[in-house]
Protein backbone atom coordinates (compact mmCIF):
# COMPACT_ATOMS: atom_id res chain seq x y z
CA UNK A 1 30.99 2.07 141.24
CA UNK A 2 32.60 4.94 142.99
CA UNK A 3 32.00 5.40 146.77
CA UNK A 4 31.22 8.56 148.63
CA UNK A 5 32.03 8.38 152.27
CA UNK A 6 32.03 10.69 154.91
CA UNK A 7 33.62 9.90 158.57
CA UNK A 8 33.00 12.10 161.76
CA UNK A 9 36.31 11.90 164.74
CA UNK A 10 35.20 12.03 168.20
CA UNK A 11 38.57 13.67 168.51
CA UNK A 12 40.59 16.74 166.61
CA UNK A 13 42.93 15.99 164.44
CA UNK A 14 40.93 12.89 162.50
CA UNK A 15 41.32 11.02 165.90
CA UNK A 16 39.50 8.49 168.40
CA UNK A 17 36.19 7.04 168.18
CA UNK A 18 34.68 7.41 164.20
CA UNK A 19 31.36 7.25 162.82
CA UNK A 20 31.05 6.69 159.33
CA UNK A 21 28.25 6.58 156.39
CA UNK A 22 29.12 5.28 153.11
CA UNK A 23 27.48 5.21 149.41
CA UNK A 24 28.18 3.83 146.19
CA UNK A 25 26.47 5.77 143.24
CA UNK A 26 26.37 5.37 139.67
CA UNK A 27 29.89 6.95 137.98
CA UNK A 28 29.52 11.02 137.09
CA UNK A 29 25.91 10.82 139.44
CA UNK A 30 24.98 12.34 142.14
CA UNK A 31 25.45 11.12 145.63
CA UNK A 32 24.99 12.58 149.32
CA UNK A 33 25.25 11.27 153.04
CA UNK A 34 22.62 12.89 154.56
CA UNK A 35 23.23 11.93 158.70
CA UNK A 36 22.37 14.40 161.90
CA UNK A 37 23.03 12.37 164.94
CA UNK A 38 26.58 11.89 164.55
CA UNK A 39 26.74 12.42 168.39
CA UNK A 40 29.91 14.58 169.68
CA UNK A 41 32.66 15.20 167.13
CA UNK A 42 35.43 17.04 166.83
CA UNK A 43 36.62 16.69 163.30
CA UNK A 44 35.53 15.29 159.76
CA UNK A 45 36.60 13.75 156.22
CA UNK A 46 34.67 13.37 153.02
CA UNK A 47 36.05 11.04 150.37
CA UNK A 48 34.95 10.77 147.14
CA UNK A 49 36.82 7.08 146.38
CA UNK A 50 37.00 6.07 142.53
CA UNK A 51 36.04 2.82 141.36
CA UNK A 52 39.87 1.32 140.87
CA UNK A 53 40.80 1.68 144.63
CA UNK A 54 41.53 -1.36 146.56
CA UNK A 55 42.18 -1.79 150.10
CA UNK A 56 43.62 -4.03 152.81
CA UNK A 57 42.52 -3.97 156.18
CA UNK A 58 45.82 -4.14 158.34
CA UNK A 59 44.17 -5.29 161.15
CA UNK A 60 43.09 -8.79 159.74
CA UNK A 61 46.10 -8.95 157.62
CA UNK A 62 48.66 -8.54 160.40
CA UNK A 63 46.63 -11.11 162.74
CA UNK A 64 48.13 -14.02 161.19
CA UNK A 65 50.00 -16.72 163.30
CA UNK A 66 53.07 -16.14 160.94
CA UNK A 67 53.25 -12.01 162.47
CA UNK A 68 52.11 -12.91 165.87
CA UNK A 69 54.85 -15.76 166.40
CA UNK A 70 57.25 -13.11 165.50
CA UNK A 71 56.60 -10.88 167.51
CA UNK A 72 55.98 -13.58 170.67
CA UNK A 73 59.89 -14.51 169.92
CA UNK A 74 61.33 -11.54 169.36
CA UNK A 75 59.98 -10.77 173.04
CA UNK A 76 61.50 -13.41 174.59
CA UNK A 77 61.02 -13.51 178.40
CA UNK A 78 61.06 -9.66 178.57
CA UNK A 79 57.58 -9.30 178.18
CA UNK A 80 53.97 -11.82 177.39
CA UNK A 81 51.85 -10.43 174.69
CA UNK A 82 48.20 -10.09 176.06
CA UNK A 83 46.53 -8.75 172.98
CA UNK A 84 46.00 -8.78 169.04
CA UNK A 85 47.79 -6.60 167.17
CA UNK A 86 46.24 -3.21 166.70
CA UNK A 87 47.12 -1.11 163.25
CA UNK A 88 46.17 2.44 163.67
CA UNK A 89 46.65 6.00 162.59
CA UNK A 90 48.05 8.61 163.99
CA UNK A 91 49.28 12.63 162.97
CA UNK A 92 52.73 13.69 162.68
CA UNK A 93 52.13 15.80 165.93
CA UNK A 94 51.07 12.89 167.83
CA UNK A 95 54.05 10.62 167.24
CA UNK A 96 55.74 9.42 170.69
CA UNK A 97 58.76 11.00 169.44
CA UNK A 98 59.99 14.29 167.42
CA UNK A 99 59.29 14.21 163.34
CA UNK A 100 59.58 17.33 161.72
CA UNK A 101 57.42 17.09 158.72
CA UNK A 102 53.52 18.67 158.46
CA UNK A 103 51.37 18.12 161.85
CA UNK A 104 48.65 16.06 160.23
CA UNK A 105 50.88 13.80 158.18
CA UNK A 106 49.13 10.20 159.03
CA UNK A 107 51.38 7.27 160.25
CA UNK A 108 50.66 3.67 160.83
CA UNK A 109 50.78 2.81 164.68
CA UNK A 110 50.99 -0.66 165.10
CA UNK A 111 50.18 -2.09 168.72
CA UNK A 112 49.74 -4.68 171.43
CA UNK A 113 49.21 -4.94 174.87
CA UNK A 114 51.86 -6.51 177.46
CA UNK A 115 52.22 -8.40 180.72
CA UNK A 116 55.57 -8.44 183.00
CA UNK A 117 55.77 -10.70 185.84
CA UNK A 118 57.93 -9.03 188.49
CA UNK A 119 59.20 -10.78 191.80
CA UNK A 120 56.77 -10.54 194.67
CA UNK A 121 59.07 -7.76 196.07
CA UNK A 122 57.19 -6.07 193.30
CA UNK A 123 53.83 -5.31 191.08
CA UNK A 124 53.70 -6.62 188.31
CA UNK A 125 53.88 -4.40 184.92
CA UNK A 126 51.54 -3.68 182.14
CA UNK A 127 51.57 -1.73 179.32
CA UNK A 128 51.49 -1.30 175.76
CA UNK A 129 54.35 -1.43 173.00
CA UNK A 130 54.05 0.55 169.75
CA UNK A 131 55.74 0.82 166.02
CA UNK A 132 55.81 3.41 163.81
CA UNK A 133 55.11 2.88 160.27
CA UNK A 134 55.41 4.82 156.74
CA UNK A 135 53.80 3.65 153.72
CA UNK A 136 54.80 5.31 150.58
CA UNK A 137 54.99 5.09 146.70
CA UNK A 138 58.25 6.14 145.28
CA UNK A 139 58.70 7.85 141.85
CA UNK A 140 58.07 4.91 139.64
CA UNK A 141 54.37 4.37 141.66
CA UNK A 142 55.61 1.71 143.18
CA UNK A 143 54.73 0.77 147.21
CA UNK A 144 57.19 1.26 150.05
CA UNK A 145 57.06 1.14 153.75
CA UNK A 146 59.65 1.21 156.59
CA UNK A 147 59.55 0.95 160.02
CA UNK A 148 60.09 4.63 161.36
CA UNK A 149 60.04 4.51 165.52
CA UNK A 150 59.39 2.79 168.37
CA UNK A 151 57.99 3.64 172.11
CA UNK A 152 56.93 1.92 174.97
CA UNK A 153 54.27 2.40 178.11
CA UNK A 154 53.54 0.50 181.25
CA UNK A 155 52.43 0.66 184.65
CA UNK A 156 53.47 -0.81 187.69
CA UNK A 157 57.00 -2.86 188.74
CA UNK A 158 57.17 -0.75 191.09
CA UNK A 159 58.98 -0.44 193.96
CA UNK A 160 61.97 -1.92 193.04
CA UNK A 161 61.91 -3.56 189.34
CA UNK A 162 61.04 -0.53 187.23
CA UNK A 163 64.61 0.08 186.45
CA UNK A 164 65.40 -3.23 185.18
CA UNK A 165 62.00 -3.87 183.73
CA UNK A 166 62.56 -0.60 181.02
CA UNK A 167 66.13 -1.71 180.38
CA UNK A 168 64.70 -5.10 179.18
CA UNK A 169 61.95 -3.16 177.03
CA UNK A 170 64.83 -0.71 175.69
CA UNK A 171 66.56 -3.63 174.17
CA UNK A 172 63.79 -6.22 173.35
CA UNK A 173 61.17 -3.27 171.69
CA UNK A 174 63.90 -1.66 168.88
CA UNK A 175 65.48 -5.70 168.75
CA UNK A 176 62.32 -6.70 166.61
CA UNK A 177 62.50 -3.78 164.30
CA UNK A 178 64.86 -6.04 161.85
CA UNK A 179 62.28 -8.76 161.70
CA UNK A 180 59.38 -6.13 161.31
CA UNK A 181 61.05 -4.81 158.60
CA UNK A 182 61.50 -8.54 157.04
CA UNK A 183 57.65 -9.14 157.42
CA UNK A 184 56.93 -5.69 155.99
CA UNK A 185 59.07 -5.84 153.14
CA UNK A 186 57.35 -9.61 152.47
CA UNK A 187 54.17 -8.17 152.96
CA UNK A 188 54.79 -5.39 149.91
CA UNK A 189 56.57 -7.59 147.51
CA UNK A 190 53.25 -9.77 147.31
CA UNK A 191 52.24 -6.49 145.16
CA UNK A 192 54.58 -7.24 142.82
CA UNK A 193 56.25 -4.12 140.97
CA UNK A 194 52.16 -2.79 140.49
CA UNK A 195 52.27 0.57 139.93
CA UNK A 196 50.00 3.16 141.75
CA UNK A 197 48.27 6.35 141.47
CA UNK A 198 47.75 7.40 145.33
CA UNK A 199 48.34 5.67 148.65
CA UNK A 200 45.69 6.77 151.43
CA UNK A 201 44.21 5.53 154.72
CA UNK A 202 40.99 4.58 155.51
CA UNK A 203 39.12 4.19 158.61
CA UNK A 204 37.91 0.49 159.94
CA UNK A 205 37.89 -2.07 157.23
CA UNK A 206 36.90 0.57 154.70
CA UNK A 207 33.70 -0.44 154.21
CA UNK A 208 31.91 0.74 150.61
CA UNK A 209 28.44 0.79 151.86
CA UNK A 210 26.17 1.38 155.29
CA UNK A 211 27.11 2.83 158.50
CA UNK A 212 28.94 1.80 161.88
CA UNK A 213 31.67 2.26 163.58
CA UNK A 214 35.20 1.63 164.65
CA UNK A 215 38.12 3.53 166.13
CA UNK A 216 40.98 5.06 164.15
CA UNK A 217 43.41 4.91 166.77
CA UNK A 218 43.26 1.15 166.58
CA UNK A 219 41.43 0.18 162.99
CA UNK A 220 42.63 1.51 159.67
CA UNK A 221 43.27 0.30 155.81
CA UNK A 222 45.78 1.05 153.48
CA UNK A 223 43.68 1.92 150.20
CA UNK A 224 45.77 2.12 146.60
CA UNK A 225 44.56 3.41 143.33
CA UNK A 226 46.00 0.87 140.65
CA UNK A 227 47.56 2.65 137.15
């Protein structure tokens, strides 16, 4: 059955904290979310979603040992990994670098927390690392995704290792793009040569039915509408 859902952004700009209600309802019926205490929001989608769409939540999908191992090696000794992977959203305007394009075009921001030990001369670091992602079907319907960008944040190192703690990011952070790409490019071709209608983004695990919760920034799925 197709799915009417409706998600409220703590943030502008379809960002942050969500709340969202969904409902399945017979197809060519009537259907309504009907929800007051949505709390403090700032922005808000309605989606009418057909009954052919399928979806993937990124988050559990990119959790594998396979992805995470990766990632740990391509690392190296710059940098410990101290979380799971996060797989986001995030607006053109928001990127960590320039994109010329429209403002609200969405973006997959994929994420993880990090540790650097430093010498005792020193704090150590911690931060975050992110990667840019864009989904997209080509002419023929068929799914395509490359790894866009890169940035980095952390605190600490100070007062003496910051300099040489961001030249190890600079190289080790845009080093694992190649093997991003590898496990991106694996992940698609598991599609086959399926054709599609529409590629969209969905908040949490996409959930058909009920309300909750999750956070954008960190929780999306990549929904598809099968020819």
């Amino acid at each position: 059955m197709p799915t009417l859902s409706n998600y409220w952004f703590q943030e502008t700009d379809f960002r942050g904290n969500t709340t969202y209600a969904s409902t399945q309802h017979p197809a060519g019926g009537w259907a309504w979310v009907n929800w007051s205490n949505i709390g403090d929001k700032h922005s808000t989608l309605c989606w009418e979603r057909e009954d052919r769409e399928v979806t993937y939540d990124l988050v559990s999908l990119l959790n594998n040992p396979a992805v995470l191992n990766l990632i740990d090696n391509n690392l190296g000794s710059s940098a410990n990994r101290t979380s799971a992977l996060r797989v986001g959203w995030v607006p053109r305007k928001y990127l960590p670098y320039s994109s010329s394009g429209g403002p609200l075009d969405l973006f997959l921001r994929m994420s993880f927390d990090f540790h650097i030990s430093t010498p005792w001369y020193c704090s150590d670091a911690n931060g975050h690392i992110d990667y840019i992602i864009v989904c997209y079907l080509d002419g023929n319907g068929r799914l395509n995704g490359y790894v866009d960008g890169w940035a980095f944040h952390y605190d600490g190192g100070g007062p003496f290792c910051t300099g040489e703690i961001s030249s190890r990011l600079n190289s080790a952070v845009p080093g694992a793009i190649g093997t991003l790409q590898q496990q991106l490019t694996a992940f698609l071709s598991l599609l086959g040569r399926q054709q599609f209608d529409m590629l969209y983004y969905l908040p949490g695990s996409a959930q058909k039915s009920g309300t909750g919760s999750t956070n954008v920034d960190n929780s999306v799925s990549l929904a598809l509408l099968p020819r």
